[in-house]
C-alpha atoms as a PDB file:
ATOM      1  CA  UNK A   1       0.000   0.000   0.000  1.00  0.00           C
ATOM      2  CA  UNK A   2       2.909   2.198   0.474  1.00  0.00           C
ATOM      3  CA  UNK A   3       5.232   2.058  -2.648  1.00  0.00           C
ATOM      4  CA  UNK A   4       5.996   4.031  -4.879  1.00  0.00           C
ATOM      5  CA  UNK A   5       6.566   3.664  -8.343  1.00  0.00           C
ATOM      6  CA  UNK A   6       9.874   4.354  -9.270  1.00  0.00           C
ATOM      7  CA  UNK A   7       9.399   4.476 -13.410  1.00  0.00           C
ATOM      8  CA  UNK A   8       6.792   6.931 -13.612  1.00  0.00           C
ATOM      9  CA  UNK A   9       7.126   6.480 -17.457  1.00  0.00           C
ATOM     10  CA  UNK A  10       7.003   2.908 -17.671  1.00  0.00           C
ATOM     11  CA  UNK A  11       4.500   2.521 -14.865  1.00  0.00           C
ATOM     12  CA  UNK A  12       1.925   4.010 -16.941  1.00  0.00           C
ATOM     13  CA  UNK A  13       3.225   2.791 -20.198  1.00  0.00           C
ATOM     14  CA  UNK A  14       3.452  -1.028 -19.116  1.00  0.00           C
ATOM     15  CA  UNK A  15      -0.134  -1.012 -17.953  1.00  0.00           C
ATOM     16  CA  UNK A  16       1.455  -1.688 -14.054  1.00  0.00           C
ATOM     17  CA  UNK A  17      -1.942   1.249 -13.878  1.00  0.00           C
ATOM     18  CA  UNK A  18      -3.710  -2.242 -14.415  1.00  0.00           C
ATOM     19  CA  UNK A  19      -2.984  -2.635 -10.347  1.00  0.00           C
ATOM     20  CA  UNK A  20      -3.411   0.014  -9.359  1.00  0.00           C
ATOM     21  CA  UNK A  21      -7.494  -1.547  -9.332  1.00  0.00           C
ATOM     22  CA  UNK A  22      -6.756  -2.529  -6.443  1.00  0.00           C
ATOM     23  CA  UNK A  23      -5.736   0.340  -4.891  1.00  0.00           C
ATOM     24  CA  UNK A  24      -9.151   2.288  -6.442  1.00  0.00           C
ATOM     25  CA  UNK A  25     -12.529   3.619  -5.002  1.00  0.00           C
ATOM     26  CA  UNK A  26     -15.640   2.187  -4.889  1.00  0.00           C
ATOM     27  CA  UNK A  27     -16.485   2.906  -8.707  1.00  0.00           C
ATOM     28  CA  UNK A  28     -13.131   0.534  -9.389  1.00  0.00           C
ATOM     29  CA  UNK A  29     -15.038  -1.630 -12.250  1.00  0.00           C
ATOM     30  CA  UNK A  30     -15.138   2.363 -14.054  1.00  0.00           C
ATOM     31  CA  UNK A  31     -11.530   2.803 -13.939  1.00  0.00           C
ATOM     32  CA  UNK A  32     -10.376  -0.419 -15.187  1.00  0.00           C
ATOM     33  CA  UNK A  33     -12.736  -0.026 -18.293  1.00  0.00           C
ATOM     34  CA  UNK A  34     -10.888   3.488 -18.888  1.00  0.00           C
ATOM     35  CA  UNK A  35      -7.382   2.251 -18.650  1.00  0.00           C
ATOM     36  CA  UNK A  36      -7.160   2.024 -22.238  1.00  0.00           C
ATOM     37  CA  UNK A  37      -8.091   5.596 -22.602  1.00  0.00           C
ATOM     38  CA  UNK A  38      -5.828   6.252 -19.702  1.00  0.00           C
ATOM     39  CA  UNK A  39      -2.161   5.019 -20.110  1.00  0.00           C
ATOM     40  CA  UNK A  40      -2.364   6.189 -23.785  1.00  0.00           C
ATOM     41  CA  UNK A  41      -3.326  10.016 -22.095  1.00  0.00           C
ATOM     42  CA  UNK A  42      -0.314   9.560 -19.680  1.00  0.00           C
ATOM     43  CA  UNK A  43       1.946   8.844 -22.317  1.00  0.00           C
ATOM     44  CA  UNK A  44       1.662  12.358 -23.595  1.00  0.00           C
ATOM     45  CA  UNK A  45       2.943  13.344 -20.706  1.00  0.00           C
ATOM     46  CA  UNK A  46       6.044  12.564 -21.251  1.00  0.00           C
ATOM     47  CA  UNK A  47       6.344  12.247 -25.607  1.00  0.00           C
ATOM     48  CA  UNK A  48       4.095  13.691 -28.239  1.00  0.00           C
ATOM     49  CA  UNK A  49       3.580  11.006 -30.019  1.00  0.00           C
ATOM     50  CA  UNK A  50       2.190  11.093 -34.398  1.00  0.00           C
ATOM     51  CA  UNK A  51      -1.506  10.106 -35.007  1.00  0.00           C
ATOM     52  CA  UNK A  52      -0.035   6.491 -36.169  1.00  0.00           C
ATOM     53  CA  UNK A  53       2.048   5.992 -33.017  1.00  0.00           C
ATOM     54  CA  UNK A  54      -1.186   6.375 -30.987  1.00  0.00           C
ATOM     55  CA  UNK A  55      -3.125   4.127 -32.837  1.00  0.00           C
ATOM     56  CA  UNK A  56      -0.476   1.603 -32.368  1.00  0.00           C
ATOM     57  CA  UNK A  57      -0.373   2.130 -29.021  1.00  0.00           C
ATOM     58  CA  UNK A  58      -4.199   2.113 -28.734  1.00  0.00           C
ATOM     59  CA  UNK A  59      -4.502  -1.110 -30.237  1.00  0.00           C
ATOM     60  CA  UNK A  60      -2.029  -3.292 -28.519  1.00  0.00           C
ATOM     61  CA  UNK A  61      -2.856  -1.344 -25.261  1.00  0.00           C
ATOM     62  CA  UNK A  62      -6.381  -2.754 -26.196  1.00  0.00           C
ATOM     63  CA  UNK A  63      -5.114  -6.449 -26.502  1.00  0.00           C
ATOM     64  CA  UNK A  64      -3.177  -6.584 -23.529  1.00  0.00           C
ATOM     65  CA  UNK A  65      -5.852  -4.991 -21.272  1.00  0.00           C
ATOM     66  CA  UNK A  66      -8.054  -8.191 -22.864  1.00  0.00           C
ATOM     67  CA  UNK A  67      -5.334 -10.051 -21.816  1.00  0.00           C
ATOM     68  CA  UNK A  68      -5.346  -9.347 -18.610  1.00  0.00           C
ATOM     69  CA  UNK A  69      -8.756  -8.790 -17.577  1.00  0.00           C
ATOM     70  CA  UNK A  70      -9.694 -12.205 -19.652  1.00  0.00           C
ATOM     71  CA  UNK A  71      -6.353 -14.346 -18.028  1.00  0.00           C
ATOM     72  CA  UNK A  72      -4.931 -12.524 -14.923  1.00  0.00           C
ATOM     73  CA  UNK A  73      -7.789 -10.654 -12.996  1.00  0.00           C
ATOM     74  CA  UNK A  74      -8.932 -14.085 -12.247  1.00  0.00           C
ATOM     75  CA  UNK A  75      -5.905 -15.175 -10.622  1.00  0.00           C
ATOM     76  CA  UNK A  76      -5.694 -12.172  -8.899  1.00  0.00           C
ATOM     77  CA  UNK A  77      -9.260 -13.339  -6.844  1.00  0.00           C
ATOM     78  CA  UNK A  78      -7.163 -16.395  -4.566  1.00  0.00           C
ATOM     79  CA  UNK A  79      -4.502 -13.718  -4.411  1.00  0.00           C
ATOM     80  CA  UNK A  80      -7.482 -11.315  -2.379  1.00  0.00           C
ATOM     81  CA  UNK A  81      -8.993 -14.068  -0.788  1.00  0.00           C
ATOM     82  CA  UNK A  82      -5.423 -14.887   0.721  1.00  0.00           C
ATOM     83  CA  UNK A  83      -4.365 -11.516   1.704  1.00  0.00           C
ATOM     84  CA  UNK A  84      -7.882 -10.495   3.176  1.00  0.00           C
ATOM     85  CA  UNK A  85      -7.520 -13.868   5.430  1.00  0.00           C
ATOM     86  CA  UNK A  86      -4.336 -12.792   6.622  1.00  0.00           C
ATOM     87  CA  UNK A  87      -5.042  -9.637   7.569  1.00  0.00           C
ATOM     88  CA  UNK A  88      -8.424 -10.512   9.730  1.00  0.00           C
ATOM     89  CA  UNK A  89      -6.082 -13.295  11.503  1.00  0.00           C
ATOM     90  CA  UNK A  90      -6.861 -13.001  15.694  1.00  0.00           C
ATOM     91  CA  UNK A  91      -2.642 -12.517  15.905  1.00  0.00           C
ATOM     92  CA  UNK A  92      -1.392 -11.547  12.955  1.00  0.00           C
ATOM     93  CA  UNK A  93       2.150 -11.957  12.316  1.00  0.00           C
ATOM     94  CA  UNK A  94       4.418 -10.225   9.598  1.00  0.00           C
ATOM     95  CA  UNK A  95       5.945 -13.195   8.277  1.00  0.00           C
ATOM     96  CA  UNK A  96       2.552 -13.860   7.355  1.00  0.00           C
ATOM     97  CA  UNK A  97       2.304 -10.954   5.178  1.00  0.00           C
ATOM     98  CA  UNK A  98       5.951 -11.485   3.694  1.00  0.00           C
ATOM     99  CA  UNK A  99       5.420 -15.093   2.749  1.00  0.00           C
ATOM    100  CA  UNK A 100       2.279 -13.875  -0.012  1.00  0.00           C
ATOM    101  CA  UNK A 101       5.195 -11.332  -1.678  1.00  0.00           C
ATOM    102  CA  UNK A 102       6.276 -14.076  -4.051  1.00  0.00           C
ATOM    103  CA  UNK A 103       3.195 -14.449  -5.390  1.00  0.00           C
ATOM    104  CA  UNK A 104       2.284 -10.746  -5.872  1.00  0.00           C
ATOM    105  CA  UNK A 105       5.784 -10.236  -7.149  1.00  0.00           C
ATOM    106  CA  UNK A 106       5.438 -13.332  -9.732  1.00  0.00           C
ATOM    107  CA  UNK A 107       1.658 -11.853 -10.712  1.00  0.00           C
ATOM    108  CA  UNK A 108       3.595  -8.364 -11.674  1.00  0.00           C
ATOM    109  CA  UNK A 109       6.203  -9.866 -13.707  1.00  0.00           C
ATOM    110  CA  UNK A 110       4.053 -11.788 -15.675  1.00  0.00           C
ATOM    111  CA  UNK A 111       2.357  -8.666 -16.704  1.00  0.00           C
ATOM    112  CA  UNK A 112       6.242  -6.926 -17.268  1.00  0.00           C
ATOM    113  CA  UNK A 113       6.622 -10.162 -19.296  1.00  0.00           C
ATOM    114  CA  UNK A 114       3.515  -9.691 -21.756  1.00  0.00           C
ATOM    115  CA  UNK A 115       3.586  -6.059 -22.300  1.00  0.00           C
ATOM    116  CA  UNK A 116       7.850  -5.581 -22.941  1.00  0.00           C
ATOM    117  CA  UNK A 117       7.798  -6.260 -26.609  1.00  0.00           C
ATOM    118  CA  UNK A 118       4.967  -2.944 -26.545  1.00  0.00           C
ATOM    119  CA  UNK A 119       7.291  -1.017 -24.906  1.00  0.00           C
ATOM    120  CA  UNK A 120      10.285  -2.011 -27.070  1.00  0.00           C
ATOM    121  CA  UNK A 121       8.247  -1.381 -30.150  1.00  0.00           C
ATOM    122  CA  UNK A 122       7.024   1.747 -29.272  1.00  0.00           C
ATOM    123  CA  UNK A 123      10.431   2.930 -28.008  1.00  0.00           C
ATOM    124  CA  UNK A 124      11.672   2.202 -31.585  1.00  0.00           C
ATOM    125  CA  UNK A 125       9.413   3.828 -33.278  1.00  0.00           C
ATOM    126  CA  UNK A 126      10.518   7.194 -31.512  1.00  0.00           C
ATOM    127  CA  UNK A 127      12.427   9.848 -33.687  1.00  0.00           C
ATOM    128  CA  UNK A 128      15.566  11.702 -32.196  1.00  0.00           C
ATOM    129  CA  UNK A 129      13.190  15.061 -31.302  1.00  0.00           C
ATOM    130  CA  UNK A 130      11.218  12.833 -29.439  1.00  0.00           C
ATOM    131  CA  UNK A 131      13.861  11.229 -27.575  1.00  0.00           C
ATOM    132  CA  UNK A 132      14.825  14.227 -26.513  1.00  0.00           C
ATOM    133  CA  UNK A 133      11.520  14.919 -25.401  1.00  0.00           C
ATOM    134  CA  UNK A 134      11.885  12.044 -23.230  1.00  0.00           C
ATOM    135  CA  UNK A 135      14.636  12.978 -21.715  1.00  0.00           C
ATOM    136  CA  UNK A 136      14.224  16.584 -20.596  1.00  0.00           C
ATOM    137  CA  UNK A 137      10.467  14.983 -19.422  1.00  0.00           C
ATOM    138  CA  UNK A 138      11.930  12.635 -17.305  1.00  0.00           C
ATOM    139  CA  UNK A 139      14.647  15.156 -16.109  1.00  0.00           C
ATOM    140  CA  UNK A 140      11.758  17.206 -15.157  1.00  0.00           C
ATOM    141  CA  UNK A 141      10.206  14.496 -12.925  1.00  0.00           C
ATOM    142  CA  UNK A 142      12.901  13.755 -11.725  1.00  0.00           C
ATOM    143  CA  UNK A 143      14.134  17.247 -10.190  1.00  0.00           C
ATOM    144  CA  UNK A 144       9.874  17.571  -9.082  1.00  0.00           C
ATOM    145  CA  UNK A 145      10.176  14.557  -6.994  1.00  0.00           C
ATOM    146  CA  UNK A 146      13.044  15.991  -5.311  1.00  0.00           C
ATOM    147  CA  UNK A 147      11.958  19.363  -4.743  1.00  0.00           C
ATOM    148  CA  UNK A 148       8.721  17.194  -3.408  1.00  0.00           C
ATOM    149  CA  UNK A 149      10.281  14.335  -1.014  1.00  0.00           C
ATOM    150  CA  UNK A 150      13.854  15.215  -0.530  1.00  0.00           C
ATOM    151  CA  UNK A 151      14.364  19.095  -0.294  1.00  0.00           C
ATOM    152  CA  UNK A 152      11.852  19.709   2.349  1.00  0.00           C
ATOM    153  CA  UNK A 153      12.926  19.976   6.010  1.00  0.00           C
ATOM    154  CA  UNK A 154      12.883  16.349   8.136  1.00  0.00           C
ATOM    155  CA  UNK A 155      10.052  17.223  10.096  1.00  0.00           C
ATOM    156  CA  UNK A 156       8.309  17.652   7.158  1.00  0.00           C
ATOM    157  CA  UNK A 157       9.430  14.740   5.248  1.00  0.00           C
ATOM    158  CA  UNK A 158       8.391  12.925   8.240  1.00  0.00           C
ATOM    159  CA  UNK A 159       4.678  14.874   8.553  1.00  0.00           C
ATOM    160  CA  UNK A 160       3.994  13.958   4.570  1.00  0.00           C
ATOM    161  CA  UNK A 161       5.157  10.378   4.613  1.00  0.00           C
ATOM    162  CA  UNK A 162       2.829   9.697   7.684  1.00  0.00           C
ATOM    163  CA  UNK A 163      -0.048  11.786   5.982  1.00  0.00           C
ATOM    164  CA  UNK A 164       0.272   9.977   2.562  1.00  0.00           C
ATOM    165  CA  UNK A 165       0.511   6.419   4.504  1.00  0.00           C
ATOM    166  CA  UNK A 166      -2.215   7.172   6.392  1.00  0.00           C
ATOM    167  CA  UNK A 167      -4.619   8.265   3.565  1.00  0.00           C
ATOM    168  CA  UNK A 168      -4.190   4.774   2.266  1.00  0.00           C
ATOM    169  CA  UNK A 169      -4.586   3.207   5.397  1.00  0.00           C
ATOM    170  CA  UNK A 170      -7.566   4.951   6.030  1.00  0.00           C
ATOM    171  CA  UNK A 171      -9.298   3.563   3.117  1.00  0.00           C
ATOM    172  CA  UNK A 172      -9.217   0.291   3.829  1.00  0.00           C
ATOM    173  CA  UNK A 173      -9.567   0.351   7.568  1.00  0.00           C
ATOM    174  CA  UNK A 174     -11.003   4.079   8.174  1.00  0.00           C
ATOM    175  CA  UNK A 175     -10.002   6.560  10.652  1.00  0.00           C
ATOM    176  CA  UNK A 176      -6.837   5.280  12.590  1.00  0.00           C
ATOM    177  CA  UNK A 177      -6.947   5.499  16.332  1.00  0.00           C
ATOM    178  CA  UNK A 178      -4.102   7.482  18.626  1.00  0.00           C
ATOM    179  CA  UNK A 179      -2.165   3.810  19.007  1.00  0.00           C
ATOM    180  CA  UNK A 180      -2.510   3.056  15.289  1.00  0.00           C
ATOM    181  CA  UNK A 181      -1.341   6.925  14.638  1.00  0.00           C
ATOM    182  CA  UNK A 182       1.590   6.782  16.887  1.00  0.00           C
ATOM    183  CA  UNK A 183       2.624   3.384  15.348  1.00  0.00           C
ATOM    184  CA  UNK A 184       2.664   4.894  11.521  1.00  0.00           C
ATOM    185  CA  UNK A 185       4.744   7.676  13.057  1.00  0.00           C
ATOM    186  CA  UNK A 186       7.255   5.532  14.410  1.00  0.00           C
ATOM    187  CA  UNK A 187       7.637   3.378  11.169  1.00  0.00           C
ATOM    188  CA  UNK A 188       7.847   7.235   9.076  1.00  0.00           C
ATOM    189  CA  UNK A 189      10.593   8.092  11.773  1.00  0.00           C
ATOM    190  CA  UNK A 190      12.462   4.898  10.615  1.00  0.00           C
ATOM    191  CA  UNK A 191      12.621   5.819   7.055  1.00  0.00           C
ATOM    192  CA  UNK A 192      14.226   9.024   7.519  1.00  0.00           C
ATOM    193  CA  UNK A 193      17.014   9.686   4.637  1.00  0.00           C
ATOM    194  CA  UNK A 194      15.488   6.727   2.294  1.00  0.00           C
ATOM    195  CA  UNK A 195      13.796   9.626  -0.049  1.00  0.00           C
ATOM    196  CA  UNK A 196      17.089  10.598  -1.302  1.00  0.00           C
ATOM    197  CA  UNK A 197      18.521   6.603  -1.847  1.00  0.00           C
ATOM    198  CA  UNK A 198      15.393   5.728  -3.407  1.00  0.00           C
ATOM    199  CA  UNK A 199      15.847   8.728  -5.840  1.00  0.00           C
ATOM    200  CA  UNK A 200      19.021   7.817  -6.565  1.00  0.00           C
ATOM    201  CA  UNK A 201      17.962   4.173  -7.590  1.00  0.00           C
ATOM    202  CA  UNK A 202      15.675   5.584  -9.897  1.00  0.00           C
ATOM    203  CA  UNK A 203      17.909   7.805 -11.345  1.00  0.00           C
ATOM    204  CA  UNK A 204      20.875   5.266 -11.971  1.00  0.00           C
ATOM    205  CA  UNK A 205      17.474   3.062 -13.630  1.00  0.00           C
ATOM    206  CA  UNK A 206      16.394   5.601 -15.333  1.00  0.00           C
ATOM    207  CA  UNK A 207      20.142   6.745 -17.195  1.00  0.00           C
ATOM    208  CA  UNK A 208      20.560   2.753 -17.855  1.00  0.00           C
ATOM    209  CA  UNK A 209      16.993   2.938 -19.756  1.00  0.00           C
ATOM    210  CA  UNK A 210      17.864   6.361 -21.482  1.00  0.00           C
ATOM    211  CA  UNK A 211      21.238   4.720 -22.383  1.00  0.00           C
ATOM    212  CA  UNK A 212      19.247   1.364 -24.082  1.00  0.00           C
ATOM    213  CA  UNK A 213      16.529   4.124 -26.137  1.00  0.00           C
ATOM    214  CA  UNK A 214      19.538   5.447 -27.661  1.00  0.00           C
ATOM    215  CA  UNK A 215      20.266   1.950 -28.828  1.00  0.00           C
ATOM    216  CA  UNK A 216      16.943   1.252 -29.757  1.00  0.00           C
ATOM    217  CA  UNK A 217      18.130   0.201 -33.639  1.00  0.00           C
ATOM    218  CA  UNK A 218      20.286  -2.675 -32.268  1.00  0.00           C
ATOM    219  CA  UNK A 219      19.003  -5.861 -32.026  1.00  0.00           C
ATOM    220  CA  UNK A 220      19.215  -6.243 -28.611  1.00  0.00           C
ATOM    221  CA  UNK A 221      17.224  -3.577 -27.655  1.00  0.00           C
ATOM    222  CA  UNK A 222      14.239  -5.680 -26.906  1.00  0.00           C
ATOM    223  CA  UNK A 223      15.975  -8.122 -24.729  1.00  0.00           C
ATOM    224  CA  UNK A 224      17.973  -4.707 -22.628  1.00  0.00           C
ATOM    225  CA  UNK A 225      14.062  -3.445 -22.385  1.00  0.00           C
ATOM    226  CA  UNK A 226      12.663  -7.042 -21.012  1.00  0.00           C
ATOM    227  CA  UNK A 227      15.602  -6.900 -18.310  1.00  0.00           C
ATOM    228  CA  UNK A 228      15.531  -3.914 -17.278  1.00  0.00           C
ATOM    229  CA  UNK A 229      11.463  -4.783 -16.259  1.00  0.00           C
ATOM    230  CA  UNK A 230      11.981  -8.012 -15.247  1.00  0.00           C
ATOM    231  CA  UNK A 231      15.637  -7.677 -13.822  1.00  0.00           C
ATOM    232  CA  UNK A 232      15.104  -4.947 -12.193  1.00  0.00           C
ATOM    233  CA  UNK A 233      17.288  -5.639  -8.742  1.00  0.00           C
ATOM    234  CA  UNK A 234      20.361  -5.770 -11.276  1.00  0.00           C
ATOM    235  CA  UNK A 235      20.056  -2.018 -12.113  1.00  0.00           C
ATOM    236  CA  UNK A 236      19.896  -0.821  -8.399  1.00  0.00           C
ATOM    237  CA  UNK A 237      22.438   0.927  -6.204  1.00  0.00           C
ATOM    238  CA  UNK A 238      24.423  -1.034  -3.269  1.00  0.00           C
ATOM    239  CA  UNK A 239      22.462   1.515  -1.002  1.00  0.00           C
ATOM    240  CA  UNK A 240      19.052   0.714  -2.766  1.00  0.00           C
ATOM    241  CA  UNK A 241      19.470  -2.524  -2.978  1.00  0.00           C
ATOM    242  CA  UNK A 242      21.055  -2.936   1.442  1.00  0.00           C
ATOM    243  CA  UNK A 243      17.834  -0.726   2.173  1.00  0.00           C
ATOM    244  CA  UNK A 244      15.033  -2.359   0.018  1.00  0.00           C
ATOM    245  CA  UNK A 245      14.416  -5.827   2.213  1.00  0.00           C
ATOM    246  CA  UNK A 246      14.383  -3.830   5.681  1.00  0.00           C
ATOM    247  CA  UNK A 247      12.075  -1.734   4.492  1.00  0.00           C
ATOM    248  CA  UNK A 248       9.841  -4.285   2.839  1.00  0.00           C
ATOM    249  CA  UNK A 249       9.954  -5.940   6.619  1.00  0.00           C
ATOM    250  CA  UNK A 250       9.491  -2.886   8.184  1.00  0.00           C
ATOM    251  CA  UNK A 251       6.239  -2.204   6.271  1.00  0.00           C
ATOM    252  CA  UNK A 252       5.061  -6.054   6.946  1.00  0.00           C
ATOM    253  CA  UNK A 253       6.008  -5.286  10.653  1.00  0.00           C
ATOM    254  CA  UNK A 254       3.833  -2.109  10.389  1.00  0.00           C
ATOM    255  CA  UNK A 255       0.488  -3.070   8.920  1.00  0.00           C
ATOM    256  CA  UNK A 256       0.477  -7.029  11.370  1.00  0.00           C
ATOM    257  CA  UNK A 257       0.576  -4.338  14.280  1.00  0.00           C
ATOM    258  CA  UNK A 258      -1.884  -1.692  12.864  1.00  0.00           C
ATOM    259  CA  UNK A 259      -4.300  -4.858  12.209  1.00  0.00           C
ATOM    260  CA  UNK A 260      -3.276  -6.661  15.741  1.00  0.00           C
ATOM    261  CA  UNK A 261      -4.772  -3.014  17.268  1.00  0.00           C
ATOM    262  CA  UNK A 262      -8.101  -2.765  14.660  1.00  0.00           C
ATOM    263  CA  UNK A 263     -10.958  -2.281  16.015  1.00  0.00           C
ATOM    264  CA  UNK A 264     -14.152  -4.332  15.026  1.00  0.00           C
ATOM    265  CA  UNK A 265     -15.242  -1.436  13.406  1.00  0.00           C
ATOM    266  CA  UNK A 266     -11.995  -1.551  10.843  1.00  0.00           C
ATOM    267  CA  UNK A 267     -12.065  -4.612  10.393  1.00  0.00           C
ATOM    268  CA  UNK A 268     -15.614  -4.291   9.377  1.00  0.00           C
ATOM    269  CA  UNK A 269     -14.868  -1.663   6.897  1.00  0.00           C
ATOM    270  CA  UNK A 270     -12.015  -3.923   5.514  1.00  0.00           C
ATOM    271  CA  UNK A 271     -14.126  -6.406   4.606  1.00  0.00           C
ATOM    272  CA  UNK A 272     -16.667  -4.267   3.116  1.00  0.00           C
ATOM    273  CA  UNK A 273     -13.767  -2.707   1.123  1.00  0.00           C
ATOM    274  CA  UNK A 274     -12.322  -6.283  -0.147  1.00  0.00           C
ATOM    275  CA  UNK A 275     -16.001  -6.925  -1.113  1.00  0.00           C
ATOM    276  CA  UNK A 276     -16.808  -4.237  -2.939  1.00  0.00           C
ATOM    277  CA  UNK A 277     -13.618  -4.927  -4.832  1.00  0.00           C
ATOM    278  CA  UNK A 278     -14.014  -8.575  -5.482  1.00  0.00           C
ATOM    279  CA  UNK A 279     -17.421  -7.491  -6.904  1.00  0.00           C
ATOM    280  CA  UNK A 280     -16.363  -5.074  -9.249  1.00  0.00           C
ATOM    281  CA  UNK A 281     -13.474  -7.571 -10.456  1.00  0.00           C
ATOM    282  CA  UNK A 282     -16.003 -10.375 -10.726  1.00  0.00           C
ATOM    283  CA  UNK A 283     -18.348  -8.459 -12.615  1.00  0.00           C
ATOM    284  CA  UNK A 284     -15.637  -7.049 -15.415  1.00  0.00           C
ATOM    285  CA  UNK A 285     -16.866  -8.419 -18.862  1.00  0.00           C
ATOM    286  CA  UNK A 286     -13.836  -8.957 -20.879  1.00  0.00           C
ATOM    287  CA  UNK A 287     -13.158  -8.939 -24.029  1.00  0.00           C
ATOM    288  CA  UNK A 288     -11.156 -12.566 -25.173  1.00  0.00           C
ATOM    289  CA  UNK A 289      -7.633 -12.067 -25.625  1.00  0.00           C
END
């Protein structure tokens, strides 16, 4: 619940916006049958791409949402079912929450898998003006998620990172007590500093895929694209990469206590909020892939 994406680009490119359903509001069924319309908008927002480029995109964005509403959503039910009975446990325990990674991590790199050759092939298709384009777009992220999570003061690192966690939080369980509160504060407090290594992994990630677009003619381009969305962990940092399995423990550790303290009442709302989102996903008619 608390990542962030570290390839803005590719994130929305990819169709990784495909997750993000579960993650969404009530009205989740809408959003899925917009994604279409909504990774090819995002695109723009970092190339302008011709009238032919979009219909490419439009298409095979089109066949691999089939894809994936047809083949994956379904698999994605057990993978609901499992974390929702893990979290309602009378003592849950983190390693609990760690050992269902795997599968979410396998579920997202099948997706990585299917949709790399449409990110090679639109990548080749790109012209040097809008490689450029790109570039000085992703530059501009970049220095805007600096200015947004590592120039600011540590207090107020600390005050955002607690408000943004508990937003999320909030939606699945509602309002967070003073115990729950002060337990979010002291997980923010032991993130301090990570901002700035996690920016620097996705910079060093980001100059490796910049480096592979401006090989795109060579014929290993598509198999530099597939790794660097599949392999990711061989693209990190040392400091990323020392930092990356304490935090993912530290944010297992985090939500087993913050559901060891719910109240009936949250738990209540959680599994109102797992319903309504099994419903929507069970009620998506998909097109066959």
């Amino acid at each position: 619940m608390f990542n962030r994406c570290c390839f803005s680009f590719l994130k929305t490119l990819v169709l990784v916006a495909c997750l993000t359903l579960l993650a969404a509001c009530s009205a989740s069924r809408l959003a899925y049958n917009n994604l279409d319309w909504l990774i090819n908008w995002k695109v723009s927002d970092y190339i302008s791409l011709t009238g032919d480029q979009k219909r490419w995109l439009r298409a095979r964005t089109q066949e691999q949402l089939a894809w994936h509403c047809s083949v994956e959503l379904p698999r994605y039910l057990p993978l609901l079912d499992h974390l929702e009975t893990s979290l309602r446990d009378e003592q849950l325990d983190s390693s609990m929450l760690s050992q269902g990674l795997p599968r979410i991590e396998t579920a997202v790199d099948r997706l990585l898998t299917e949709i790399a050759p449409t990110v090679s092939g639109l990548l080749r298709q790109l012209d040097a003006r809008q490689v450029e384009e790109l570039k000085a777009n992703l530059q501009k992220k970049h220095a805007e998620l600096v200015e947004k999570y590592v120039e600011p003061d540590l207090t107020t690192q600390h005050r955002e990172r607690v408000d943004r966690a508990q937003e999320r939080l909030e939606d699945w369980l509602g309002p967070l007590d003073k115990q729950q509160y002060a337990r979010l504060s002291d997980w923010a407090d032991q993130l301090q500093g990570h901002s700035s290594i996690w920016l620097d992994n996705r910079l060093a990630w980001q100059n490796a895929f910049l480096t592979a677009v401006e090989n795109r003619g060579k014929p290993e381009f598509d198999q530099q694209i597939t790794e660097l969305l599949i392999e990711r962990e061989q693209f990190w940092i040392d400091r990323y990469g020392r930092i990356a399995d304490i935090n993912q423990e530290q944010g297992a550790r985090l939500l087993a206590d913050l559901m060891n303290l719910a109240s009936d009442k949250q738990k209540q709302h959680l599994t109102k909020r797992f319903s309504t989102l099994r419903a929507d996903m069970e009620a998506l008619q998909c097109t066959k892939a």
